[in-house]
Protein backbone atom coordinates (compact mmCIF):
# COMPACT_ATOMS: atom_id res chain seq x y z
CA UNK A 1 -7.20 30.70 97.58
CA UNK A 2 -9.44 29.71 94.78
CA UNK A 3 -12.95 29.60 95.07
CA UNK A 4 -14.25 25.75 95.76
CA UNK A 5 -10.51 24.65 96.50
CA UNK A 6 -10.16 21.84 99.37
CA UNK A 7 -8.50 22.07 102.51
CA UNK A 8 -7.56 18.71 104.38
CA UNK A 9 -10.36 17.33 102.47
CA UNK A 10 -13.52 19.58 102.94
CA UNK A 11 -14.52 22.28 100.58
CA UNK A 12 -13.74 25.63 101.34
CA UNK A 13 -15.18 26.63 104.37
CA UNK A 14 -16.40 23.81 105.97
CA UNK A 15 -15.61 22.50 109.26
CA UNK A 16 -12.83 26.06 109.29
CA UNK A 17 -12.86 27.92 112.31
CA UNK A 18 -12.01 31.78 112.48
CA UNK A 19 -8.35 33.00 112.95
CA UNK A 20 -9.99 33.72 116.68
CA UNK A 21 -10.73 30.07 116.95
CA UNK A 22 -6.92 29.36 115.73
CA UNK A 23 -5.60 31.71 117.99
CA UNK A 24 -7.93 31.21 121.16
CA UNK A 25 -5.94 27.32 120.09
CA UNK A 26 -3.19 28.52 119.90
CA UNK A 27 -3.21 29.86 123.32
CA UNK A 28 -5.18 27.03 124.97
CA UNK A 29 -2.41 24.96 123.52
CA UNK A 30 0.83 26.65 124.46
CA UNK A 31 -1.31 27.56 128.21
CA UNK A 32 -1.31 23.42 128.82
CA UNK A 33 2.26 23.17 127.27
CA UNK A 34 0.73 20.94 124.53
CA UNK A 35 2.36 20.53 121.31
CA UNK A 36 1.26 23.92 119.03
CA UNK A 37 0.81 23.78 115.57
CA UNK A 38 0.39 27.11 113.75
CA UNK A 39 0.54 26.00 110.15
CA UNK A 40 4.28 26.40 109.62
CA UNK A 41 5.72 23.02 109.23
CA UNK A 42 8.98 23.36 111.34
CA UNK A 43 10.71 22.14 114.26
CA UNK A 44 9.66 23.79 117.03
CA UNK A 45 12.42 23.62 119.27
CA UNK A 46 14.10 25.46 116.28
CA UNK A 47 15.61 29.10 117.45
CA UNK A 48 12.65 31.27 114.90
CA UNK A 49 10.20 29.16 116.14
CA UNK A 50 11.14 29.91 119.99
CA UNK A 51 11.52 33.59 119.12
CA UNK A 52 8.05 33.70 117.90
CA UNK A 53 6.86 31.85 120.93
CA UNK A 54 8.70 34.42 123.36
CA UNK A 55 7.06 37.67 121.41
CA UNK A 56 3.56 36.04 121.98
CA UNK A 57 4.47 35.67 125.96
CA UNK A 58 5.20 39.15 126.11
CA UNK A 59 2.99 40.75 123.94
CA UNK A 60 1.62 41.93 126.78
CA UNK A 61 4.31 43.63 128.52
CA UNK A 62 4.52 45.98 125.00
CA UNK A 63 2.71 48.45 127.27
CA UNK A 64 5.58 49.11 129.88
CA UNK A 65 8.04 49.54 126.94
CA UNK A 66 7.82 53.17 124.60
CA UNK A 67 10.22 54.92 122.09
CA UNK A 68 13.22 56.67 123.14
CA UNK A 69 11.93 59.77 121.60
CA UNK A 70 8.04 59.43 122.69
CA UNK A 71 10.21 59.05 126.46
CA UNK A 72 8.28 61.19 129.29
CA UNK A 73 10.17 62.07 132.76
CA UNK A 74 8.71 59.32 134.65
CA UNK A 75 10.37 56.71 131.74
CA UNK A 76 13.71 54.98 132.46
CA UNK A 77 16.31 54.24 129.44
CA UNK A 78 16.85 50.93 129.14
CA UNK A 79 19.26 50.50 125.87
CA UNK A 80 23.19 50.48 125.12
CA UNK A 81 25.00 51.73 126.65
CA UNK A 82 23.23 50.71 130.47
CA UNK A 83 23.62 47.68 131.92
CA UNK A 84 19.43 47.39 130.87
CA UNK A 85 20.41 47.35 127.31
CA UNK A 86 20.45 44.34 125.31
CA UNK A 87 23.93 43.57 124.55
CA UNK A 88 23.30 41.49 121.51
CA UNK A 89 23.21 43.08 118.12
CA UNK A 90 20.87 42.52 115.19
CA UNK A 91 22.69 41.02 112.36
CA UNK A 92 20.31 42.32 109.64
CA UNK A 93 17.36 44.96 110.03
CA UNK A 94 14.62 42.32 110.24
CA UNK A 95 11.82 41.37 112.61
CA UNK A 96 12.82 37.61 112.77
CA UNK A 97 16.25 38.95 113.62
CA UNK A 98 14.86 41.01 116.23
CA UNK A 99 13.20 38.40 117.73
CA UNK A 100 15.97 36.22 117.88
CA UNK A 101 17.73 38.90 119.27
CA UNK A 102 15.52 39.75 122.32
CA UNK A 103 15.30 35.65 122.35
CA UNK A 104 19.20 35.93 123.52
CA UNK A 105 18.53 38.50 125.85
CA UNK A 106 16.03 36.47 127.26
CA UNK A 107 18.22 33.37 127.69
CA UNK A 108 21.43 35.57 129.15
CA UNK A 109 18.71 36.51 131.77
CA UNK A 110 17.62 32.97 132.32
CA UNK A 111 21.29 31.97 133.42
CA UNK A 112 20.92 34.35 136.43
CA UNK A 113 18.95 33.63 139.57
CA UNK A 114 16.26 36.78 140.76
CA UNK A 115 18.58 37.23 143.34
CA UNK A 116 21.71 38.06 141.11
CA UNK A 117 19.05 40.84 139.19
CA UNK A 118 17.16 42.11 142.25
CA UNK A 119 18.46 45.61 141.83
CA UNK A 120 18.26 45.86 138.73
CA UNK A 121 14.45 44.28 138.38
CA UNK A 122 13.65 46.62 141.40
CA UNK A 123 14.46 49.42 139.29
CA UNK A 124 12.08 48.40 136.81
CA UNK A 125 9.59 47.36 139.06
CA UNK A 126 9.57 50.56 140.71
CA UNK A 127 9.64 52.85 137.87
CA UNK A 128 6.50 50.72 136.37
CA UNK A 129 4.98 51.53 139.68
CA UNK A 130 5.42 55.16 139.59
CA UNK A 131 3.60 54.97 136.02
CA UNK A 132 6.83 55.05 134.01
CA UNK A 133 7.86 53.17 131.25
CA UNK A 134 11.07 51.59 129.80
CA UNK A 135 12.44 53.77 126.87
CA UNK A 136 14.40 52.00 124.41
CA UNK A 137 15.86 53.55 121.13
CA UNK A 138 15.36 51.21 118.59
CA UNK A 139 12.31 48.79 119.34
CA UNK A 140 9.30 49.49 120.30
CA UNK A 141 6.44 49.01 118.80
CA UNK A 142 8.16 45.82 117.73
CA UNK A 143 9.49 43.24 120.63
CA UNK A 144 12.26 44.46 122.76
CA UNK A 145 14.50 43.15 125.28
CA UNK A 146 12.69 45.95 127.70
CA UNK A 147 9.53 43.64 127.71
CA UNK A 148 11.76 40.90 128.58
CA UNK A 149 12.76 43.61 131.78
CA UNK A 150 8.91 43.84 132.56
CA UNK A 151 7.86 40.40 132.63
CA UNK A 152 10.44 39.70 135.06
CA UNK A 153 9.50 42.78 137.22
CA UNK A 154 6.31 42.41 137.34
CA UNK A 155 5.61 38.15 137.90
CA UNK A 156 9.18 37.57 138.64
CA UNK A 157 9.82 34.97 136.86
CA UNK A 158 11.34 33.17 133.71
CA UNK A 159 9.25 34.35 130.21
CA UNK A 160 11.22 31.28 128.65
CA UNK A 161 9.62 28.77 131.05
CA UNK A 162 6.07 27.49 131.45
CA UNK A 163 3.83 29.58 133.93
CA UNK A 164 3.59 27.33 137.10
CA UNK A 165 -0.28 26.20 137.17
CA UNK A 166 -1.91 29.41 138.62
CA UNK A 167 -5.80 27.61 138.38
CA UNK A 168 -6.12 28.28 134.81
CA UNK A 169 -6.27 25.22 133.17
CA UNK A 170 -9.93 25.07 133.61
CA UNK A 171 -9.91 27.62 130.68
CA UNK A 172 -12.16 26.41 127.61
CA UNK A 173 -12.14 28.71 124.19
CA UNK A 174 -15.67 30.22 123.84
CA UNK A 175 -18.10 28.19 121.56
């Protein structure tokens, strides 16, 4: 940006918030199920955009998910060939591709009740219990269809849908 340049009509730097502001937004935003705008003019019921929206539900699952080869004997595999693995393929080595990969994954799960996956997200739940982790060869750190696994384990529910109100929507950004 150059210096003294205008942004929606302000000079640089006025009336701005911090990318914490933008994201504490962001979150407040996508929280109520309000519209979200993060800058990038596009549809947002378009696949990338949905992708993106699905990493930032489960960024916080990333913990329950490791490497393959950083696996420890309390970690469960959770890849190809199993029936954990993800059985959609990336087209091209690239994170939106990944995303929109895991994305998939996510909706194949959708189409299944709880009941149809108990075993399987018993598995998981119990291995994340036991202080395990899923193993998976190819994603983490990035997203992965294994935090898709988690999310369902552990609130046993749908990461594509909105969280049911759970007494949070009295949450205000900080000043």
């Amino acid at each position: 940006m150059v210096m003294g340049q205008e942004i929606d009509g302000l000079p640089e730097g006025e009336g701005q918030g911090t990318i914490v502001d933008e994201v504490e937004e962001y979150i407040r935003r996508l929280a109520a199920g309000l519209p979200v705008d993060v800058g990038v003019r596009e549809d947002p019921h378009s696949e990338a955009a949905q992708a993106r929206a699905l990493e930032l539900t489960l960024i916080h699952y990333q913990q329950f998910v490791r490497r393959y080869e950083d696996a420890r004997p309390k970690d469960f595999y959770v890849d190809r060939p199993t029936r954990w693995g993800n059985p959609h393929r990336r087209a091209e080595p690239t994170a939106d591709e990944r995303r929109r990969v895991v994305l998939l994954f996510a909706r194949d799960f959708a189409t299944k009740s709880l009941a149809q996956l108990h075993e399987e997200v018993e598995t998981i739940r119990r291995v994340i219990q036991n202080g395990g982790r899923l193993s998976c060869r190819s994603c983490p750190p990035d997203v992965c269809h294994g935090q898709v696994w988690a999310f369902w384990a552990l609130t046993g529910r749908d990461p594509l849908k909105p969280a049911p109100d759970s007494g949070r929507g009295s949450w205000k950004p900080r000043p």
